[in-house]
C-alpha atoms as a PDB file:
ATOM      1  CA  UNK A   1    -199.034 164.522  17.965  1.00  0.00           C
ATOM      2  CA  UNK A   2    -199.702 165.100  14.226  1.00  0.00           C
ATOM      3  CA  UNK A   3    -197.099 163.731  12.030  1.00  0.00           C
ATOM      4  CA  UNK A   4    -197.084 162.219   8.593  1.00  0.00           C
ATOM      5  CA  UNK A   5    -194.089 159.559   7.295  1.00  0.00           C
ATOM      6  CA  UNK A   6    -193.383 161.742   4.523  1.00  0.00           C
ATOM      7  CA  UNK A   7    -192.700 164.760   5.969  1.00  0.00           C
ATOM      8  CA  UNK A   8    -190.240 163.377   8.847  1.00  0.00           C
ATOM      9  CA  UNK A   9    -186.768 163.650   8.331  1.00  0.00           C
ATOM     10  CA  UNK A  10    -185.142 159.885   9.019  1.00  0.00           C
ATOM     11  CA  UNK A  11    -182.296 161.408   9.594  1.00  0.00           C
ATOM     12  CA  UNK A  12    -183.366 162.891  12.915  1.00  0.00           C
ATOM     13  CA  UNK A  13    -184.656 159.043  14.219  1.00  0.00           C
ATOM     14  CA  UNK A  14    -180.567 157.909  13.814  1.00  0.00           C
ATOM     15  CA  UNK A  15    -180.715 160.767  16.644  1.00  0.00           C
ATOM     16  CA  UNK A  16    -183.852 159.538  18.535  1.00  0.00           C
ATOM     17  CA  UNK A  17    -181.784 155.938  18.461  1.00  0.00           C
ATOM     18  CA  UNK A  18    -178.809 156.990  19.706  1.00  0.00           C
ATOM     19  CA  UNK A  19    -180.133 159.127  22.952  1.00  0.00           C
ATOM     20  CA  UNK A  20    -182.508 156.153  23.778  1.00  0.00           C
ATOM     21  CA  UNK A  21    -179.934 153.684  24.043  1.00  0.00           C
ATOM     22  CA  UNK A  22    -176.949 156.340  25.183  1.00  0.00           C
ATOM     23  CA  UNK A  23    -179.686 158.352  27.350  1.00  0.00           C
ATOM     24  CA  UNK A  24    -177.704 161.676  26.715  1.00  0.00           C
ATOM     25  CA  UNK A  25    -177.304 164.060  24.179  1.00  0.00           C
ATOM     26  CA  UNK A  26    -173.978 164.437  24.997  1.00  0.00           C
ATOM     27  CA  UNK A  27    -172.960 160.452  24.988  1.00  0.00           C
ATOM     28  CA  UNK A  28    -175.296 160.629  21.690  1.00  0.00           C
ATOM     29  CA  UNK A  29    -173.151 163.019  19.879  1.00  0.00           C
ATOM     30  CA  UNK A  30    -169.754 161.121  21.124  1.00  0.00           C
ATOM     31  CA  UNK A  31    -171.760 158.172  19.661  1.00  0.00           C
ATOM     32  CA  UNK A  32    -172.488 159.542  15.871  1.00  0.00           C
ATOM     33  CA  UNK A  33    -169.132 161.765  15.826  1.00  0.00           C
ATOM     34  CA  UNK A  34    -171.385 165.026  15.602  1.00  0.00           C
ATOM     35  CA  UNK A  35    -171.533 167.841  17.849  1.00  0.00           C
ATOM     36  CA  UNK A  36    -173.889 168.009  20.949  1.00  0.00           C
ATOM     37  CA  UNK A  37    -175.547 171.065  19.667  1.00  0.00           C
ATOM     38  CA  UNK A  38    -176.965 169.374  16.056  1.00  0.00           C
ATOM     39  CA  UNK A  39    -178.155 166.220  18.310  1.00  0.00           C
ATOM     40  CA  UNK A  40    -179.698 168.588  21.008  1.00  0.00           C
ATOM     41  CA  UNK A  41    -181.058 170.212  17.704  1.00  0.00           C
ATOM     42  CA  UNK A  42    -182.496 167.308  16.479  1.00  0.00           C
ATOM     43  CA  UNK A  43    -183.862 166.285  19.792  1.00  0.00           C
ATOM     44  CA  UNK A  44    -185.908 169.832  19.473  1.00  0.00           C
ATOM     45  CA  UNK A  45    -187.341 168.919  16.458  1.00  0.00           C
ATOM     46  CA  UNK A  46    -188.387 165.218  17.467  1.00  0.00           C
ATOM     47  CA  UNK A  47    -189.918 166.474  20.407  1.00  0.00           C
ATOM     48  CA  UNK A  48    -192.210 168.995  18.128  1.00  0.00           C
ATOM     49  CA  UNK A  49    -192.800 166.353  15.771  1.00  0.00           C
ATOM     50  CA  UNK A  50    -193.811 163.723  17.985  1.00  0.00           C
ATOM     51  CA  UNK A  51    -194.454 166.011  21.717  1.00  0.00           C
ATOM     52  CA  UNK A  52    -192.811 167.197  24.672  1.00  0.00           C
ATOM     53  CA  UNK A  53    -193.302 163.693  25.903  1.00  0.00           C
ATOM     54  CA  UNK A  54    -190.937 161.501  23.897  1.00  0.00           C
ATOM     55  CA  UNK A  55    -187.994 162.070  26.018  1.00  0.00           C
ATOM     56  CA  UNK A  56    -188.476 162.930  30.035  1.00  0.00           C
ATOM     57  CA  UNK A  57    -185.622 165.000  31.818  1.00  0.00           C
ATOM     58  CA  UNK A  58    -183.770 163.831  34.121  1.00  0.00           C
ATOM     59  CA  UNK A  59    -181.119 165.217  36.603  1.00  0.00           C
ATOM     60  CA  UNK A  60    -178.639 162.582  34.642  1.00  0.00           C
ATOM     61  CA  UNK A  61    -179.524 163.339  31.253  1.00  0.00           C
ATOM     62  CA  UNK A  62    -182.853 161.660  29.248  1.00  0.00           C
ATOM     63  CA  UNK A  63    -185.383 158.762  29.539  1.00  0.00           C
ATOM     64  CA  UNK A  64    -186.916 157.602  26.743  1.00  0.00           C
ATOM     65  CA  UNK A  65    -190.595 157.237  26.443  1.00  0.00           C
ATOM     66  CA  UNK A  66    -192.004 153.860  25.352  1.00  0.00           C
ATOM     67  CA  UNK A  67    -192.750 155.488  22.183  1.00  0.00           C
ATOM     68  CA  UNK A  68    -188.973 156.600  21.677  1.00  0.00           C
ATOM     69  CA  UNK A  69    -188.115 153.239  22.311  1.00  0.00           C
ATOM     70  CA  UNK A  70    -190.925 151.721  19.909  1.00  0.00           C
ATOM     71  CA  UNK A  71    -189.762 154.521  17.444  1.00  0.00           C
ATOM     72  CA  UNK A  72    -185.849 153.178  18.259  1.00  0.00           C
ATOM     73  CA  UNK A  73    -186.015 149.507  17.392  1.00  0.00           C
ATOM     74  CA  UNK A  74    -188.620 150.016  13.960  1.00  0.00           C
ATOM     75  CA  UNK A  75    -185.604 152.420  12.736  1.00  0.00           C
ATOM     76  CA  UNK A  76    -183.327 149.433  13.672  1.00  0.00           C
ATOM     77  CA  UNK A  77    -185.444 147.215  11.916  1.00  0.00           C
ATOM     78  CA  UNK A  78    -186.030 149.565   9.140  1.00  0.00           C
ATOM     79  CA  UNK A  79    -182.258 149.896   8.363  1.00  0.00           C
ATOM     80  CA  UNK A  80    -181.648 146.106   8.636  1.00  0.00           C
ATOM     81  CA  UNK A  81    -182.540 144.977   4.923  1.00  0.00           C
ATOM     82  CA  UNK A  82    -181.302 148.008   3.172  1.00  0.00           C
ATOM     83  CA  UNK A  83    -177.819 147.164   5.435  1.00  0.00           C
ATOM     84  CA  UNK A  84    -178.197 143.511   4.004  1.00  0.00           C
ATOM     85  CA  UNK A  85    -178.310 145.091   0.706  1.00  0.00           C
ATOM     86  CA  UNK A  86    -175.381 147.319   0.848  1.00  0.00           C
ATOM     87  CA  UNK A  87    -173.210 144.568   2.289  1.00  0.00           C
ATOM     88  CA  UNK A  88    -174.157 142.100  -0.393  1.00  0.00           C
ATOM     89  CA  UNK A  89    -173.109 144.877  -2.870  1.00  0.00           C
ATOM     90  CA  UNK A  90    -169.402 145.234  -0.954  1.00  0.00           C
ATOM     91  CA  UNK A  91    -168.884 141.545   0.100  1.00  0.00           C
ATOM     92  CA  UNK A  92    -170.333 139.336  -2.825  1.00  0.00           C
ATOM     93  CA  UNK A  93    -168.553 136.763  -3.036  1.00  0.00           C
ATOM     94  CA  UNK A  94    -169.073 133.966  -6.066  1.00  0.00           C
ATOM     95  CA  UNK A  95    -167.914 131.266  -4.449  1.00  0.00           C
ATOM     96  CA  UNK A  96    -171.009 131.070  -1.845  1.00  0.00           C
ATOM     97  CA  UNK A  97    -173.668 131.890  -3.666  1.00  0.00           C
ATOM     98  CA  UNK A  98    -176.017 128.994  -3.440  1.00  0.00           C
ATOM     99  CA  UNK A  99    -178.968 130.464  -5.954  1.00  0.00           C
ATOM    100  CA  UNK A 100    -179.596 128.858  -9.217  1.00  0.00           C
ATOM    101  CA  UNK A 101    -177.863 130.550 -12.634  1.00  0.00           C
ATOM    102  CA  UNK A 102    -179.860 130.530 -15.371  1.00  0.00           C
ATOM    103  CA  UNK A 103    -178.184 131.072 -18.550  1.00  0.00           C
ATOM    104  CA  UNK A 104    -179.693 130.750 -22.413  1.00  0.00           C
ATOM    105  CA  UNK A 105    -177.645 130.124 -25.250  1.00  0.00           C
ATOM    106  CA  UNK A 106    -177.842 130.086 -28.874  1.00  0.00           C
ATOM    107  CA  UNK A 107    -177.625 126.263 -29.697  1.00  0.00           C
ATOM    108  CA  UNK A 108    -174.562 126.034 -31.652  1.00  0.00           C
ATOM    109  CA  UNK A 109    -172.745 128.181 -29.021  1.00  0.00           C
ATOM    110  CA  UNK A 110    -174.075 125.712 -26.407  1.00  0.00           C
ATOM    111  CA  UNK A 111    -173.196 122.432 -28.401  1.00  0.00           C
ATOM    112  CA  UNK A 112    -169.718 123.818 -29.119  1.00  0.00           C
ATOM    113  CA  UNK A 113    -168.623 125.399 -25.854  1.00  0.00           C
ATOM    114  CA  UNK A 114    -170.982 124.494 -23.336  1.00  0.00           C
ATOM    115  CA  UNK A 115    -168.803 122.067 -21.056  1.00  0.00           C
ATOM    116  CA  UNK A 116    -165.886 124.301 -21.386  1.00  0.00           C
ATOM    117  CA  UNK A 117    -168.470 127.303 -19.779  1.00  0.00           C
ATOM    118  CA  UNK A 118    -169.963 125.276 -17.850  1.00  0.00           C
ATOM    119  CA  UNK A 119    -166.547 124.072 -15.976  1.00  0.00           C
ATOM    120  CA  UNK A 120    -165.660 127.711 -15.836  1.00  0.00           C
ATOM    121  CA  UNK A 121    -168.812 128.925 -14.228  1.00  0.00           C
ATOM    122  CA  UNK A 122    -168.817 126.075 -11.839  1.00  0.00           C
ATOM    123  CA  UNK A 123    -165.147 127.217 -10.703  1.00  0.00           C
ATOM    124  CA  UNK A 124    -166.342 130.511  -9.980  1.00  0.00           C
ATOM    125  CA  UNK A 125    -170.219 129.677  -8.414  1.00  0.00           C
ATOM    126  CA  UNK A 126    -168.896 126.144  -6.721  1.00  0.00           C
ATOM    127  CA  UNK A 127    -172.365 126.024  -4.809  1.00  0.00           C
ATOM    128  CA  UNK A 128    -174.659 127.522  -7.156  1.00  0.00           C
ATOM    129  CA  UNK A 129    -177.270 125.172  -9.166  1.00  0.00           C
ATOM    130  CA  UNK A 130    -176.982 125.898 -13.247  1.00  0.00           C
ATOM    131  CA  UNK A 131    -179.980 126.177 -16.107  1.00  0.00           C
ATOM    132  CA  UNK A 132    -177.694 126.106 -19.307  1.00  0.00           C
ATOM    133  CA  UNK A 133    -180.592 126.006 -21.715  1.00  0.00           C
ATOM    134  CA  UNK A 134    -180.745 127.238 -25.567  1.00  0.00           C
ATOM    135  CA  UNK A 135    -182.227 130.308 -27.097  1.00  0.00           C
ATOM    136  CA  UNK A 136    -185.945 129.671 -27.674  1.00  0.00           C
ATOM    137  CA  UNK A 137    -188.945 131.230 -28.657  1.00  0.00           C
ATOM    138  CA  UNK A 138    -189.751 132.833 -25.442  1.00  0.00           C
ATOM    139  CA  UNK A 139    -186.284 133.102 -24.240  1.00  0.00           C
ATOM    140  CA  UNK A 140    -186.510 136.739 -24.725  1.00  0.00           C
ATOM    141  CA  UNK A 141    -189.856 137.751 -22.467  1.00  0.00           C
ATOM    142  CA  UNK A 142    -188.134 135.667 -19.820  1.00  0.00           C
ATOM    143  CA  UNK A 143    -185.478 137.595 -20.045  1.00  0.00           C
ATOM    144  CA  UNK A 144    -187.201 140.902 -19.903  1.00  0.00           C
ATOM    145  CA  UNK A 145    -189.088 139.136 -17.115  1.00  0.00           C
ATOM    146  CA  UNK A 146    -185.983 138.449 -14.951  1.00  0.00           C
ATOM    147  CA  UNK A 147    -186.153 134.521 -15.439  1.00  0.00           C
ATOM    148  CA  UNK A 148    -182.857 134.380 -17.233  1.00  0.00           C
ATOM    149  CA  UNK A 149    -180.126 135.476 -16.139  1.00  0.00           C
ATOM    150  CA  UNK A 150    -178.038 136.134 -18.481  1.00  0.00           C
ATOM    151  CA  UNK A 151    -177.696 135.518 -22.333  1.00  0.00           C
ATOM    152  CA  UNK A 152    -174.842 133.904 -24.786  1.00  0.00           C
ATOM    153  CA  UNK A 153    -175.801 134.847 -28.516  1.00  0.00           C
ATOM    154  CA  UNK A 154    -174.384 135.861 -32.182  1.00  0.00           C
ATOM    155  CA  UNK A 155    -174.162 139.417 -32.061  1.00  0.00           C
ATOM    156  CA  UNK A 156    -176.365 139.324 -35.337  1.00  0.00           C
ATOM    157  CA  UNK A 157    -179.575 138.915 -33.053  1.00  0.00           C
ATOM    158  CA  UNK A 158    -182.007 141.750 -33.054  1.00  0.00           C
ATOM    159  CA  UNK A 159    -182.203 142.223 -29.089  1.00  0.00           C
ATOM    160  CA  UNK A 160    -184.110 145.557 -27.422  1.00  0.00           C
ATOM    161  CA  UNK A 161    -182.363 148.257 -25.671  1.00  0.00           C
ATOM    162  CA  UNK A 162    -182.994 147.413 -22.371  1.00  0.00           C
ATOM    163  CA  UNK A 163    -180.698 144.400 -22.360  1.00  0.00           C
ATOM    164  CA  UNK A 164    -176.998 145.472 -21.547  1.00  0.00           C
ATOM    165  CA  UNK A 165    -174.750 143.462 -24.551  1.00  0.00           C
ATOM    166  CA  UNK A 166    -171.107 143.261 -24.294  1.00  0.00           C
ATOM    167  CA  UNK A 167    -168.685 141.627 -27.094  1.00  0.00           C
ATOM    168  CA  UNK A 168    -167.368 137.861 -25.458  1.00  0.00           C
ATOM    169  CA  UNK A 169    -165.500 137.291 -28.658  1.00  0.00           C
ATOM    170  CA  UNK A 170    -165.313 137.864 -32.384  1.00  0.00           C
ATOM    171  CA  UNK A 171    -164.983 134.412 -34.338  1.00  0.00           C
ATOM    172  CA  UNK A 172    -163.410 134.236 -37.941  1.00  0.00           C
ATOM    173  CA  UNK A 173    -165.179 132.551 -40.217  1.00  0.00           C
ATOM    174  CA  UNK A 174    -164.591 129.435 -42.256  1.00  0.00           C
ATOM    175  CA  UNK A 175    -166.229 126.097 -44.312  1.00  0.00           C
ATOM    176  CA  UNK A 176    -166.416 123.321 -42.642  1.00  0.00           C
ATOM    177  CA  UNK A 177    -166.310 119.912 -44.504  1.00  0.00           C
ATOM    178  CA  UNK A 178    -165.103 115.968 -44.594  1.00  0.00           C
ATOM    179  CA  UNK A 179    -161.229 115.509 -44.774  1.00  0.00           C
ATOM    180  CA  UNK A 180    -160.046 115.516 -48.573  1.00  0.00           C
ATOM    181  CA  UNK A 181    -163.345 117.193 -50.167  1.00  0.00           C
ATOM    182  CA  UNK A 182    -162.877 116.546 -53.801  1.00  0.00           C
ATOM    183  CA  UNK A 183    -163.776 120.292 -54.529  1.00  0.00           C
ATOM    184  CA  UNK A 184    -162.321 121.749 -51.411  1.00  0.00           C
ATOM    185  CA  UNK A 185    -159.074 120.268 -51.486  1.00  0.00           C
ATOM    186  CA  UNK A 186    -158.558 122.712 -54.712  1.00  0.00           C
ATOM    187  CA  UNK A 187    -160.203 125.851 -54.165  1.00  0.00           C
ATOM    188  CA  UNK A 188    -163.010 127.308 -52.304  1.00  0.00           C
ATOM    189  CA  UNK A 189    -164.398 129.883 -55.494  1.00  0.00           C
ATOM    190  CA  UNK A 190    -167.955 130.689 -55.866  1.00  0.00           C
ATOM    191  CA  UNK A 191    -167.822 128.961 -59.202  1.00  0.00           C
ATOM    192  CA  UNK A 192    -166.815 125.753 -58.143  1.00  0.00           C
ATOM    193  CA  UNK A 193    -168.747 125.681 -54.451  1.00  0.00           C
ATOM    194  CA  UNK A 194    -172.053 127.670 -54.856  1.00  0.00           C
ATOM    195  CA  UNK A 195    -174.099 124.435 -56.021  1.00  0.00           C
ATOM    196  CA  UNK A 196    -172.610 122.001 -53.102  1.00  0.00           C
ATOM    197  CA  UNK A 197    -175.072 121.265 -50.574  1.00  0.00           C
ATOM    198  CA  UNK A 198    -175.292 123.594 -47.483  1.00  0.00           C
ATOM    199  CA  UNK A 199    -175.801 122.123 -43.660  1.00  0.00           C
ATOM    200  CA  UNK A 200    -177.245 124.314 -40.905  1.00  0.00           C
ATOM    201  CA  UNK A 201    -178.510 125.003 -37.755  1.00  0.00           C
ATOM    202  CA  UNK A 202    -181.722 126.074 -36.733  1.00  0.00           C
ATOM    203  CA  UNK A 203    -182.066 128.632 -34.304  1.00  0.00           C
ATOM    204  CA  UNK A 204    -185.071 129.027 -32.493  1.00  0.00           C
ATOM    205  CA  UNK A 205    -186.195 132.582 -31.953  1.00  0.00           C
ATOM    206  CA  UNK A 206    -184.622 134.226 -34.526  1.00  0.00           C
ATOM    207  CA  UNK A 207    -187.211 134.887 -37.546  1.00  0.00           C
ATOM    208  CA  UNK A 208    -185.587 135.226 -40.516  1.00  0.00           C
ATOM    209  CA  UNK A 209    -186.594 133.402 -43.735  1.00  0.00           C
ATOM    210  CA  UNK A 210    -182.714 132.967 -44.957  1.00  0.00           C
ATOM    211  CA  UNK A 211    -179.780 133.502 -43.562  1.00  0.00           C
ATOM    212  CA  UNK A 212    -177.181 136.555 -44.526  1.00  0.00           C
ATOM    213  CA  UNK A 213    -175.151 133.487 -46.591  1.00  0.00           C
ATOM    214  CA  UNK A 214    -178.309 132.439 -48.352  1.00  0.00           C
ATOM    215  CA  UNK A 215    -178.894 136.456 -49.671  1.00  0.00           C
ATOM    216  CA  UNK A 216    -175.302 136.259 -50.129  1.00  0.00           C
ATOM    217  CA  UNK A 217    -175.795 133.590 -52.509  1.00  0.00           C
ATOM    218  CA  UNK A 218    -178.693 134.914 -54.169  1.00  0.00           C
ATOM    219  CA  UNK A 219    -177.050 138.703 -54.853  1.00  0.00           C
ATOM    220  CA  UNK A 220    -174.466 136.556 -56.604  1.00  0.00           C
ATOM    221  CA  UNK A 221    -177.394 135.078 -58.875  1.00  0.00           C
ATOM    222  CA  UNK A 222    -176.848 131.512 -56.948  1.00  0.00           C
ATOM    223  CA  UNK A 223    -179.545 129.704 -55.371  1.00  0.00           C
ATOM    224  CA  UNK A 224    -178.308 128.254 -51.778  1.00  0.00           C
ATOM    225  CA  UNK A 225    -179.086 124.235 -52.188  1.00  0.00           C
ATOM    226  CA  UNK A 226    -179.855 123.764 -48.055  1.00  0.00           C
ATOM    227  CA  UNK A 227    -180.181 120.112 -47.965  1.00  0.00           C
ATOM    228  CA  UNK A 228    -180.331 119.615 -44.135  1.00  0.00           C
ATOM    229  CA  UNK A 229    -181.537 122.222 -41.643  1.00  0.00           C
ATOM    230  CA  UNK A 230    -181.556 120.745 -37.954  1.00  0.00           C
ATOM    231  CA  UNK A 231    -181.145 121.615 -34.439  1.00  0.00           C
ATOM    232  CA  UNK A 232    -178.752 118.624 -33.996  1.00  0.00           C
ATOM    233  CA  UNK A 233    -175.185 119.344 -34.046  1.00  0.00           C
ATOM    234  CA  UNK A 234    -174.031 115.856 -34.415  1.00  0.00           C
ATOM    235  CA  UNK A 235    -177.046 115.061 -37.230  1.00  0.00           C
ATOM    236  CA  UNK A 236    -174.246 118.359 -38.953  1.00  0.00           C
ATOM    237  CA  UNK A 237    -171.821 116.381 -38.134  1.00  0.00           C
ATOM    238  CA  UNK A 238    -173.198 113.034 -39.958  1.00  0.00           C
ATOM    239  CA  UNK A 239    -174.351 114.558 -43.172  1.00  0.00           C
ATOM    240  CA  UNK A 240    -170.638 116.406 -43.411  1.00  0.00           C
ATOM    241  CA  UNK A 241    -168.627 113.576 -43.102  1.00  0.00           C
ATOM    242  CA  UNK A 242    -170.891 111.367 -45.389  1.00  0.00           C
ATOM    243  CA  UNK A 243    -171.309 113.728 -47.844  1.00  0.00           C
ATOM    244  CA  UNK A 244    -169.801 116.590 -50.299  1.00  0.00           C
ATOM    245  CA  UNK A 245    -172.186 119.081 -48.150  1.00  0.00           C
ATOM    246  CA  UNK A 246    -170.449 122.066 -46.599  1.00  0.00           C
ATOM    247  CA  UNK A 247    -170.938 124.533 -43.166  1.00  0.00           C
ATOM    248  CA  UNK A 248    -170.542 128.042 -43.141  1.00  0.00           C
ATOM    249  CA  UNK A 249    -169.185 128.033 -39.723  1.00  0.00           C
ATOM    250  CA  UNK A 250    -166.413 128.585 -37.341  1.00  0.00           C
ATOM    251  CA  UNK A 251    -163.173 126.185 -36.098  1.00  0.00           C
ATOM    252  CA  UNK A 252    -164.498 124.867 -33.572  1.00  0.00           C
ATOM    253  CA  UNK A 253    -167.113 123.279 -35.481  1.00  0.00           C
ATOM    254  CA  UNK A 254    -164.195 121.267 -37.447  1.00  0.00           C
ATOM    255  CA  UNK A 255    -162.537 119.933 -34.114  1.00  0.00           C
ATOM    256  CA  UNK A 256    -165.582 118.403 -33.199  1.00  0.00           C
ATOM    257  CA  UNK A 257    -164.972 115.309 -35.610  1.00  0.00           C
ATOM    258  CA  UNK A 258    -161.860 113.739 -36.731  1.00  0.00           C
ATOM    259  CA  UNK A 259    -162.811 113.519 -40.269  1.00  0.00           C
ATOM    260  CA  UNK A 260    -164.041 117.086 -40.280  1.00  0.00           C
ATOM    261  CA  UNK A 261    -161.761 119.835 -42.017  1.00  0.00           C
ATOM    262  CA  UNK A 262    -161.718 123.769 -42.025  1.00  0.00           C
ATOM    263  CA  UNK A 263    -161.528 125.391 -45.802  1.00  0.00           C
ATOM    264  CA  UNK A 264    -160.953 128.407 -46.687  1.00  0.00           C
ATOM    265  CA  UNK A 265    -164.533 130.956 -47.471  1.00  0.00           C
ATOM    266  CA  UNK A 266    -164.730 132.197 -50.971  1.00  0.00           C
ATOM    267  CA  UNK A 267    -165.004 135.774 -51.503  1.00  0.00           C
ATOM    268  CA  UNK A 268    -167.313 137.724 -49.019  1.00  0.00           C
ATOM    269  CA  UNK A 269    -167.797 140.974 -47.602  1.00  0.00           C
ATOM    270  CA  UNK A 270    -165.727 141.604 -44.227  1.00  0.00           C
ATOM    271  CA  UNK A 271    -169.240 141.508 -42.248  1.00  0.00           C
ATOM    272  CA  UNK A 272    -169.818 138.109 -43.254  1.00  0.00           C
ATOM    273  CA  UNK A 273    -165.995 136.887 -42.355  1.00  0.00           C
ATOM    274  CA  UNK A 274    -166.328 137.275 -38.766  1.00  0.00           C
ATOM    275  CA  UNK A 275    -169.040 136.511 -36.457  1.00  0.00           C
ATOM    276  CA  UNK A 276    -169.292 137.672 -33.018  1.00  0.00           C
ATOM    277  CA  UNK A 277    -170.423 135.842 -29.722  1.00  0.00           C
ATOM    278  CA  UNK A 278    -172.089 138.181 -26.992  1.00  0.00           C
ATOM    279  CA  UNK A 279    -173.412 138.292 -23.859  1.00  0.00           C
ATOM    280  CA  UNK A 280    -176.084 140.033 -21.792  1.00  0.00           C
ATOM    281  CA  UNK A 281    -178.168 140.526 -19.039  1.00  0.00           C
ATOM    282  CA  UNK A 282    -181.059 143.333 -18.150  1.00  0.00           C
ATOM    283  CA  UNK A 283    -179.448 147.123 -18.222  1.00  0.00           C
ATOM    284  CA  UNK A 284    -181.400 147.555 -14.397  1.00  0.00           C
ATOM    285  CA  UNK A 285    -179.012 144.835 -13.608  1.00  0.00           C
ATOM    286  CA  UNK A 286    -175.645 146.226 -14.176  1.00  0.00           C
ATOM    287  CA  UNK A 287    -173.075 147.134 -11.466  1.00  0.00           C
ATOM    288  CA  UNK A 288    -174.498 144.722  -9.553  1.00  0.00           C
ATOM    289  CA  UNK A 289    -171.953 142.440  -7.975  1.00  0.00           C
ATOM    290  CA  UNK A 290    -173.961 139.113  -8.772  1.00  0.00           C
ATOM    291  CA  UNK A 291    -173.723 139.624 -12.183  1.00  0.00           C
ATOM    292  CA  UNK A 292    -170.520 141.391 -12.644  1.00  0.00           C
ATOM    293  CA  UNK A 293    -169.390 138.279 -11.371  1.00  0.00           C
ATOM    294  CA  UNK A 294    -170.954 136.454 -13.786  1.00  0.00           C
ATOM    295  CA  UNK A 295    -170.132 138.383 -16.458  1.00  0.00           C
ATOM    296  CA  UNK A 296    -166.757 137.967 -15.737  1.00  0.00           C
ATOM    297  CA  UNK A 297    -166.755 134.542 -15.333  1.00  0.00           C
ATOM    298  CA  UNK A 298    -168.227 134.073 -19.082  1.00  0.00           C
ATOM    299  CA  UNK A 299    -165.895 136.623 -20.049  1.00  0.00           C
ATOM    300  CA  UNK A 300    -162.882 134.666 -19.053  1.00  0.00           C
ATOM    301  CA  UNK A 301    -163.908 131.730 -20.678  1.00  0.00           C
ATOM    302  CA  UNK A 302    -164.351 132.998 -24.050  1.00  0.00           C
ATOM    303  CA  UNK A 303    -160.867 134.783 -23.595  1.00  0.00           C
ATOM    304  CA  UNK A 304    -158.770 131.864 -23.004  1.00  0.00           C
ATOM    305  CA  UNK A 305    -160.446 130.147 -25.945  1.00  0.00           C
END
């Protein structure tokens, strides 16, 4: 017998399995829905692959060898996980997968909407266990690694190609400041506003000296007055209400706090009106049911917002 793995048709051993546990070609090819003559075909060429002796004729049809039978159970054994595989692909189903998520999220995204996500994702993945953690310094090698999941960010953040991004939502834009802001209340014009103090979060893992409001103000010959930078979004919240400082932000950030209020922007250019959330997860992960679902799940979420 001289054989090599890579030169043997598998197809032929769904053959050698059915005659060894049928013991016929004929009941074989009844068996697989083919005819008798492809089966006694692919007997032939099992029986030059691996000798005359894998199958012994009888007067009622075929005995298997112990080596047809060896050869019969590793192909049964063979096809068992990639059979696991294809049926988690057609019969996922959310509700009992009992893995742990892991999902990072840029911190202001997290503060804001986290517990709304959070109930949503625990609706759909009732037994999983949940990471919701925020966007760090290494959040993006474990992502590329395959520790995280899946990813909740502005879609202002540089990411490579190999991570698939999809748009969650698209956020208009607004100041956020106390109730009955003595410059506020009247207008919101670059004249009046660009030397009121600024509030903002820090976001770790994005590495950019200023943000696009800071160039903003210095193409319009202003210097942005940052007076608190913090990762806290209730420290935000203190300085705002006990202060004249302002938050380029969105509305959610003004529902947060009774005394907080949303003011109009002054003039800016339609890119920096708008902000958008998105999401993402590896590109070697997509179409697969686990985190379709899980897209999905986010997805709905940001929609009903």
């Amino acid at each position: 017998m001289k054989t090599k793995l890579h030169d043997l048709d598998l197809n032929l051993l769904k053959y050698l399995e059915a005659i060894v546990h049928s013991g016929s070609t004929a009941a074989a090819a009844e068996h697989l829905g083919v005819s008798q003559a492809s089966v006694s075909r692919g007997l032939a060429t099992l029986r030059e692959t691996f000798g005359d002796e894998l199958f012994i004729r009888r007067a009622h049809g075929v005995e298997p060898s112990d080596l047809a039978v060896k050869l019969a159970e590793a192909n049964a054994e063979m096809l068992r996980p990639l059979s696991q595989i294809i049926d988690s692909y057609q019969d996922f189903d959310p509700k009992m997968f009992e893995g742990t998520i892991r999902i990072a999220i840029n911190i202001i995204i997290l503060e804001l909407h986290g517990d709304g996500l959070f109930s949503q994702l625990r609706n759909t993945f009732p037994k999983a266990d949940f990471e919701l953690i925020y966007w760090q310094e290494n959040s993006l090698s474990q992502v590329l690694d395959g520790n995280i999941d899946y990813i909740v960010l502005f879609a202002s953040q540089n990411l490579p190609q190999n991570i698939y991004r999809h748009t969650l939502k698209e956020v208009d834009l607004c100041l956020v400041a106390r109730k009955d802001h003595p410059i506020l209340s009247l207008n919101s014009d670059w004249e009046n506003i660009h030397d009121l103090p600024i509030a903002k979060i820090i976001v770790d893992g994005v590495k950019t000296k200023h943000s696009k409001i800071e160039e903003y103000y210095a193409y319009k010959g202003y210097r942005a007055r940052v007076s608190l930078s913090t990762h806290s979004v209730r420290v935000i919240i203190n300085k705002l209400v006990n202060s004249d400082a302002i938050m380029f932000g969105s509305q959610f950030v003004s529902t947060l706090d009774e005394q907080l209020c949303r003011y109009s922007l002054p003039l800016l250019p339609e890119g920096l009106r708008t902000s958008e959330v998105c999401g993402g997860y590896l590109q070697s992960r997509r179409g697969v049911p686990f985190y379709s679902a899980l897209q999905q799940s986010v997805q709905h979420y940001f929609t009903k917002i």
